[in-house]
PDB file of N, CA and C in Angstrom:
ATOM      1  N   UNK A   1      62.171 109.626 128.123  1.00  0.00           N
ATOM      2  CA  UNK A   1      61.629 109.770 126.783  1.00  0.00           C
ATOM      3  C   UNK A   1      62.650 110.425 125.861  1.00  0.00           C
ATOM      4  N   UNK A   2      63.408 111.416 125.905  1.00  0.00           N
ATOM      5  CA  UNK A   2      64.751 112.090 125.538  1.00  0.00           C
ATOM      6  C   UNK A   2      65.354 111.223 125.088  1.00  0.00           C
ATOM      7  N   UNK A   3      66.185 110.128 125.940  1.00  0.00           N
ATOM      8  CA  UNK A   3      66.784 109.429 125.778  1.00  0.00           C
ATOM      9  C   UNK A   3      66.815 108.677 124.608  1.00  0.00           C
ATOM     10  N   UNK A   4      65.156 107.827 124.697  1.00  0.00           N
ATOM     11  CA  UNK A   4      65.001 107.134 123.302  1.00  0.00           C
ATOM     12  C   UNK A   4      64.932 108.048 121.972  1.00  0.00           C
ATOM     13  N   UNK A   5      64.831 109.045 121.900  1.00  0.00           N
ATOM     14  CA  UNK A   5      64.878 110.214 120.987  1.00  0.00           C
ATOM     15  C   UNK A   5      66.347 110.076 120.611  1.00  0.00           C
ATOM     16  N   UNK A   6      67.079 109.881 121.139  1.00  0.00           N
ATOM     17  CA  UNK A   6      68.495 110.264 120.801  1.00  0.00           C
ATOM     18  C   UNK A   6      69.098 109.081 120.301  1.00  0.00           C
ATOM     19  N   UNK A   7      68.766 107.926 120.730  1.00  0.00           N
ATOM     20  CA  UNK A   7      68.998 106.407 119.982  1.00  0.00           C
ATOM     21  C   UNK A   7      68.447 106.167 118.434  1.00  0.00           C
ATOM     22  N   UNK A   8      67.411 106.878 118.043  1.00  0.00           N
ATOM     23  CA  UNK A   8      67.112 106.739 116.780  1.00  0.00           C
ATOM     24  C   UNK A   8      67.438 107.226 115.361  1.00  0.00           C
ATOM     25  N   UNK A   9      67.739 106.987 114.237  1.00  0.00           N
ATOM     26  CA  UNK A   9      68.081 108.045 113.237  1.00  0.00           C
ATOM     27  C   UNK A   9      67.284 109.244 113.012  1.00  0.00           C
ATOM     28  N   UNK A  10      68.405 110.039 112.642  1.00  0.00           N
ATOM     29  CA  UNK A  10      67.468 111.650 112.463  1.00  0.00           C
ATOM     30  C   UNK A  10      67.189 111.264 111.331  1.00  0.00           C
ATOM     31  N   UNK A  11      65.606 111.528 110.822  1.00  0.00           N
ATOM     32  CA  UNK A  11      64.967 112.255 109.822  1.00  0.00           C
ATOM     33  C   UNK A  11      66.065 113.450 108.947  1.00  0.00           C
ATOM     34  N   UNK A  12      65.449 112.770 107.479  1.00  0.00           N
ATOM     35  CA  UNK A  12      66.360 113.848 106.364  1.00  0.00           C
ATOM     36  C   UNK A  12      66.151 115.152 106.576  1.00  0.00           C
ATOM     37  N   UNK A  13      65.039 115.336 107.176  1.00  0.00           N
ATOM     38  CA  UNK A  13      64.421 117.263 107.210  1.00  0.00           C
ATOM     39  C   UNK A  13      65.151 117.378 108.155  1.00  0.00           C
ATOM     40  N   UNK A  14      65.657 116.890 109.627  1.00  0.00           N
ATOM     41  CA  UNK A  14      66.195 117.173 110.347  1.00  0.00           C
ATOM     42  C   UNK A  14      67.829 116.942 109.944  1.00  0.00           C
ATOM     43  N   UNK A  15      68.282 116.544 109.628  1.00  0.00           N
ATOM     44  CA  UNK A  15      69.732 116.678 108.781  1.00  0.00           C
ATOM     45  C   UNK A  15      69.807 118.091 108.430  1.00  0.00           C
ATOM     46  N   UNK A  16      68.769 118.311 107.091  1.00  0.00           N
ATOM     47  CA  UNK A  16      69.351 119.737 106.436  1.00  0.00           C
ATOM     48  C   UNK A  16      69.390 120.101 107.069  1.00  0.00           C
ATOM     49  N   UNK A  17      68.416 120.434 108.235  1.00  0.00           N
ATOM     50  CA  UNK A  17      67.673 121.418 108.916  1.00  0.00           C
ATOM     51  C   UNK A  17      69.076 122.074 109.445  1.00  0.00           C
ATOM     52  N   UNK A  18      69.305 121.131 110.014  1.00  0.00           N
ATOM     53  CA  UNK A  18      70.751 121.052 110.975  1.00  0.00           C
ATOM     54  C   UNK A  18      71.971 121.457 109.836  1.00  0.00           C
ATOM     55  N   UNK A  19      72.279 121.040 109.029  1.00  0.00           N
ATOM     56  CA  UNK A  19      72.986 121.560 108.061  1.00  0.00           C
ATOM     57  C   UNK A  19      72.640 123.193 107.480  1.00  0.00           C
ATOM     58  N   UNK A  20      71.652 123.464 107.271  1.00  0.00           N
ATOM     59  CA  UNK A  20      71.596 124.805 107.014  1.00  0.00           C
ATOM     60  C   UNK A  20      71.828 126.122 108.216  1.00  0.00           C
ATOM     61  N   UNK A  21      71.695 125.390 108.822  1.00  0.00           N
ATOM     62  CA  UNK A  21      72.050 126.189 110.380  1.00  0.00           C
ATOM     63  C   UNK A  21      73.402 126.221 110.606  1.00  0.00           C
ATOM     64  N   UNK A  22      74.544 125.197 110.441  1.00  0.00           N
ATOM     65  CA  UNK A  22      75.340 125.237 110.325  1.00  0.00           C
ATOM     66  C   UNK A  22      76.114 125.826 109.109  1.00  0.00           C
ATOM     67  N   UNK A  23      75.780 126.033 107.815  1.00  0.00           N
ATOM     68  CA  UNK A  23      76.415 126.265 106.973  1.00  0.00           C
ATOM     69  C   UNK A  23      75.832 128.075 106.481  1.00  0.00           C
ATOM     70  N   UNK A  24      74.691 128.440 106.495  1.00  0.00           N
ATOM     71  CA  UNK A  24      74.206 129.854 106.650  1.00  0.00           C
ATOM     72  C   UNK A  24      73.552 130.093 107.560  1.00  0.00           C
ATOM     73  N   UNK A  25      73.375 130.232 108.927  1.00  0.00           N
ATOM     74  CA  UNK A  25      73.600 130.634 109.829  1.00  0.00           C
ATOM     75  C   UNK A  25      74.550 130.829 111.019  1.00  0.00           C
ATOM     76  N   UNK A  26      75.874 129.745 110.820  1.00  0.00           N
ATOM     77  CA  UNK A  26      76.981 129.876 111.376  1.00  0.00           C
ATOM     78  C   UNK A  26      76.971 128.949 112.453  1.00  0.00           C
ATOM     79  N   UNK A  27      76.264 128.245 112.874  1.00  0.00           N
ATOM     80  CA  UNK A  27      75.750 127.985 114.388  1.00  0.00           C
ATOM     81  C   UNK A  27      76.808 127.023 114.546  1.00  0.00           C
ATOM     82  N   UNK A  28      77.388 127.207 115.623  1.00  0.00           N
ATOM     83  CA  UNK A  28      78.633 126.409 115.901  1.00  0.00           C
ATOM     84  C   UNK A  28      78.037 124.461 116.393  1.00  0.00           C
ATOM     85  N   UNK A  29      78.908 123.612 115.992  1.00  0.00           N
ATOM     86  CA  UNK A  29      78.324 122.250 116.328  1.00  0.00           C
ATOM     87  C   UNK A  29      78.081 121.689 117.808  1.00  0.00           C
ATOM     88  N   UNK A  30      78.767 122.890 118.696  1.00  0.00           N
ATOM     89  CA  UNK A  30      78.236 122.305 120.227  1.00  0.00           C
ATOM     90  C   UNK A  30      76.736 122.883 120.127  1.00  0.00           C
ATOM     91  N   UNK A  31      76.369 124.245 119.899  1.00  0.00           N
ATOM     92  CA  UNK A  31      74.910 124.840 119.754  1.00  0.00           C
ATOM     93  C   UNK A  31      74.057 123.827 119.099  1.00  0.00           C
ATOM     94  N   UNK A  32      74.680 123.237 117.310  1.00  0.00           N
ATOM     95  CA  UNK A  32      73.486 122.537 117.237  1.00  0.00           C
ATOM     96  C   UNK A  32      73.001 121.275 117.789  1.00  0.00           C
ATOM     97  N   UNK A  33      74.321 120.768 118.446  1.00  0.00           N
ATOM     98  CA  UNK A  33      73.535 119.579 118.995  1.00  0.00           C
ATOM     99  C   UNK A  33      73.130 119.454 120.007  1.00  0.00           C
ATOM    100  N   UNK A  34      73.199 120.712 121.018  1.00  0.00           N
ATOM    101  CA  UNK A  34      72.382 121.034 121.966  1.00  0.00           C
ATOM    102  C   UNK A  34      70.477 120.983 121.437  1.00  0.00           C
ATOM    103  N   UNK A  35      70.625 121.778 120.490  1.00  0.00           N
ATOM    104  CA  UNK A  35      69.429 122.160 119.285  1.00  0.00           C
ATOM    105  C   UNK A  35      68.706 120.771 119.255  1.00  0.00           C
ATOM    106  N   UNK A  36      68.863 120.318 118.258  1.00  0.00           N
ATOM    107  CA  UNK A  36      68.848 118.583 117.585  1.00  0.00           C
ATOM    108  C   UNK A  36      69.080 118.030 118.648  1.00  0.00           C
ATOM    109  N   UNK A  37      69.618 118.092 120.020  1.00  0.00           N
ATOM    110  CA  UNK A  37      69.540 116.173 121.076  1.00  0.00           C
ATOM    111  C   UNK A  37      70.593 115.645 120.898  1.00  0.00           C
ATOM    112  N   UNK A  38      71.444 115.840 119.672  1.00  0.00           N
ATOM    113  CA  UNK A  38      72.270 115.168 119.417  1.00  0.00           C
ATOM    114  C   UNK A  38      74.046 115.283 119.979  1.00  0.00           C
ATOM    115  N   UNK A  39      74.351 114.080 119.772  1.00  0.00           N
ATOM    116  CA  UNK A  39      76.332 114.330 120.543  1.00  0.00           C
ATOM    117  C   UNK A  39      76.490 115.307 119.339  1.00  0.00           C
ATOM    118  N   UNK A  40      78.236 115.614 119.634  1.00  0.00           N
ATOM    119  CA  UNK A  40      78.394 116.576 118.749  1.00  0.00           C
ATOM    120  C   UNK A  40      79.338 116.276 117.580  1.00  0.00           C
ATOM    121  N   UNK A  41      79.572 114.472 118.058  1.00  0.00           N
ATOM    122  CA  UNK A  41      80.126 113.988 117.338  1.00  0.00           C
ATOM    123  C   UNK A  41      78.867 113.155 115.858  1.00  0.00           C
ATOM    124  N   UNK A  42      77.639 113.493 116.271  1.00  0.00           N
ATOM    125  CA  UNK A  42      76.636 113.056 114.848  1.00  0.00           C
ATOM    126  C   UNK A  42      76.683 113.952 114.201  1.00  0.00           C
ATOM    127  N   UNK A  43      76.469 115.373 114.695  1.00  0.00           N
ATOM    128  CA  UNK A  43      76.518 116.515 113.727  1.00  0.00           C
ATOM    129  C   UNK A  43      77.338 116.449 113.319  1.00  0.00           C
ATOM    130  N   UNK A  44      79.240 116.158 113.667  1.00  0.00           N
ATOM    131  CA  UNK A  44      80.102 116.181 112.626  1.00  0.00           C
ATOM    132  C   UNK A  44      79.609 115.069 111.698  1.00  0.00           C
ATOM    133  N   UNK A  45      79.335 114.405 112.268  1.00  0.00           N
ATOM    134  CA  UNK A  45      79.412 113.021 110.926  1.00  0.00           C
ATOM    135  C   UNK A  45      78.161 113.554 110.198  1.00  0.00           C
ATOM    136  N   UNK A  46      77.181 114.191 110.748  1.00  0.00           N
ATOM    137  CA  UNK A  46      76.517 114.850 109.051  1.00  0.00           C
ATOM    138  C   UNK A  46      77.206 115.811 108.255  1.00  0.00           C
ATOM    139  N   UNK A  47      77.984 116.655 109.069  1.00  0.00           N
ATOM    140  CA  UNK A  47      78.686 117.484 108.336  1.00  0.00           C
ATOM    141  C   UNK A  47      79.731 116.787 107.246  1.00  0.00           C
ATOM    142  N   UNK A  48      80.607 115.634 107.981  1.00  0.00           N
ATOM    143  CA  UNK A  48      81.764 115.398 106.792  1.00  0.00           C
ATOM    144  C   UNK A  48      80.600 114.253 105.798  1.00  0.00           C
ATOM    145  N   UNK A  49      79.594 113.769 106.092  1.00  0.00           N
ATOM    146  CA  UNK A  49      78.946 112.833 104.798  1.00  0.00           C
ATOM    147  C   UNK A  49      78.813 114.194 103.887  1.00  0.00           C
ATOM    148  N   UNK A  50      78.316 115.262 104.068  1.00  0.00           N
ATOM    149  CA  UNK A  50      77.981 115.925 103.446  1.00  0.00           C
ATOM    150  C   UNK A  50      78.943 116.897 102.721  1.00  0.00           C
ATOM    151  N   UNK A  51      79.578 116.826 103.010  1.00  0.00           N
ATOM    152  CA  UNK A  51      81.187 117.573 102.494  1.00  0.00           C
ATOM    153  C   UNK A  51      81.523 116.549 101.853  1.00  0.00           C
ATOM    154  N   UNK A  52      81.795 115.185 101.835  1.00  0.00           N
ATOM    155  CA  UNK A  52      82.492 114.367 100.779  1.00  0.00           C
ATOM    156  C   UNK A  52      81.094 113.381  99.895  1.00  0.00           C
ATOM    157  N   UNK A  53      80.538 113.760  99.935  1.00  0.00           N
ATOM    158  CA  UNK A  53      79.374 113.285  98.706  1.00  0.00           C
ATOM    159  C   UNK A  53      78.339 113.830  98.667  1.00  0.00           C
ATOM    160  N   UNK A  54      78.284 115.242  99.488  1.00  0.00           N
ATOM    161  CA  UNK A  54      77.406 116.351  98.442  1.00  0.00           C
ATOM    162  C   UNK A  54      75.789 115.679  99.149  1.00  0.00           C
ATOM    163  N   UNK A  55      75.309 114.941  99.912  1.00  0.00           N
ATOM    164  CA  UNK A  55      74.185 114.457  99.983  1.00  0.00           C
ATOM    165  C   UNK A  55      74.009 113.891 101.863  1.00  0.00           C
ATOM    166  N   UNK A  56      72.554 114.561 101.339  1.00  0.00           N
ATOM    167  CA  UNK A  56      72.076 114.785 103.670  1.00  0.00           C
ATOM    168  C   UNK A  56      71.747 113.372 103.763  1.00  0.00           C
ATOM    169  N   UNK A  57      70.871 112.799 103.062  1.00  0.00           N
ATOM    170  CA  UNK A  57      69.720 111.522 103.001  1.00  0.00           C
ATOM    171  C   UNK A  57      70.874 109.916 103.627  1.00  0.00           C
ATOM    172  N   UNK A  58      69.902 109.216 104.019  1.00  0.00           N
ATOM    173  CA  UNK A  58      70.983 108.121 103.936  1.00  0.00           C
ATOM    174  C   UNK A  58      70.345 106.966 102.807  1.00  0.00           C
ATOM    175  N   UNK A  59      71.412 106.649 102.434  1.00  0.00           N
ATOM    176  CA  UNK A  59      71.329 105.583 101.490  1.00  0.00           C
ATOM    177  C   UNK A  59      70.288 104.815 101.662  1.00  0.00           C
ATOM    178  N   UNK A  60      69.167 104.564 100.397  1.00  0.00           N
ATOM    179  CA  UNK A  60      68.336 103.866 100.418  1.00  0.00           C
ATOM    180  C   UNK A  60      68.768 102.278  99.827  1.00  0.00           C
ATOM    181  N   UNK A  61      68.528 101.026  99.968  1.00  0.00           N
ATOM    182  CA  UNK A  61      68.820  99.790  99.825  1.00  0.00           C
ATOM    183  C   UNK A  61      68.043  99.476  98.860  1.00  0.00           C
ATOM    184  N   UNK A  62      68.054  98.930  97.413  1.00  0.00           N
ATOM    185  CA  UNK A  62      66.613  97.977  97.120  1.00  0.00           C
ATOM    186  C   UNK A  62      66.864  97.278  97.222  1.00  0.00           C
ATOM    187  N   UNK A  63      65.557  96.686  97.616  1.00  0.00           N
ATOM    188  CA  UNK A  63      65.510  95.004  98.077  1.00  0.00           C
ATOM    189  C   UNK A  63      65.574  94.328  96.881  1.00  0.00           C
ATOM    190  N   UNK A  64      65.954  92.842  97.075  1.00  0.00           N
ATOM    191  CA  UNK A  64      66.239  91.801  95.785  1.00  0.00           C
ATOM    192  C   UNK A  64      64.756  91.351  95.854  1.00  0.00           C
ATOM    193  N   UNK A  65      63.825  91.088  94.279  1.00  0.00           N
ATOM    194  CA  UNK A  65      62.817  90.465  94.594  1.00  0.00           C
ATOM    195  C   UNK A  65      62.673  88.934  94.975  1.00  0.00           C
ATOM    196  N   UNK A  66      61.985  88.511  95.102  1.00  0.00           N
ATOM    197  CA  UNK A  66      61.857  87.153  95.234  1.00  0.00           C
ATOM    198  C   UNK A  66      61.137  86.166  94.793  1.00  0.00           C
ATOM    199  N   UNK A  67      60.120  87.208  94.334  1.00  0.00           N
ATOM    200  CA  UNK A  67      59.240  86.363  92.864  1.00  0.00           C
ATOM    201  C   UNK A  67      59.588  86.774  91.475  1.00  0.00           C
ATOM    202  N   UNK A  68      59.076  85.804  90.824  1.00  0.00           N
ATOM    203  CA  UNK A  68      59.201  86.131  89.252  1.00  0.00           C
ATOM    204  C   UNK A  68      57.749  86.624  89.405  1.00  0.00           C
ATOM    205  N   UNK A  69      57.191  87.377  88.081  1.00  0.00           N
ATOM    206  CA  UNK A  69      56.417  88.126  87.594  1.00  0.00           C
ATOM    207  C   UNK A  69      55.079  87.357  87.652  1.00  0.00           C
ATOM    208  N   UNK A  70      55.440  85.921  86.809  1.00  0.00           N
ATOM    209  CA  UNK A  70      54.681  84.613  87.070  1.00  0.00           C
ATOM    210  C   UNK A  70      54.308  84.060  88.424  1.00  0.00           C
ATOM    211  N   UNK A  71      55.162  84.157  89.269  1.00  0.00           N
ATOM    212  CA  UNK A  71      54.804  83.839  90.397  1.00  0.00           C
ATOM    213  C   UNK A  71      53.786  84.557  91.344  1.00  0.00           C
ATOM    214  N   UNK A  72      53.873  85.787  91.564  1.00  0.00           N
ATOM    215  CA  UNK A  72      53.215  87.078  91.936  1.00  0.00           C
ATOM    216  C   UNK A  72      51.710  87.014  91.540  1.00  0.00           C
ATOM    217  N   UNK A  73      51.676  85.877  90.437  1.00  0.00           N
ATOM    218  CA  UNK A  73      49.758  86.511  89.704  1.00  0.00           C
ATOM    219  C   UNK A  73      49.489  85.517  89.761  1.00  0.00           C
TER     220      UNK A  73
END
């Protein structure tokens, strides 16, 4: 069950979460990804997204529509 836990994307609350632990509380990146499940190579990669564009979340996509307005009603 672990396992599949660790295949999936972390949740944004779990990012900061993990980011604030790291950044004011000090917690070194082998600790947090003991913490979080995670290698210790995801926590870096939240750490440097977040150092070079300022933002935890991952990019949301919008979708292209596919109806016109007319079509829809």
């Amino acid at each position: 069950m672990e396992e599949a836990a660790t295949r999936q994307h972390a949740h944004a609350n779990t990012v900061y979460h993990c980011l604030y632990a790291y950044y004011k509380l000090g917690y070194s990146r082998k600790h947090l990804a003991h913490i979080f499940n995670k290698s210790e190579r995801t926590i870096s990669n939240w750490i440097k997204v977040y150092e070079t564009t300022g933002a935890y979340q991952r990019v949301n996509t919008v979708s292209k529509r596919q109806y016109t307005n007319d079509q829809r009603q």
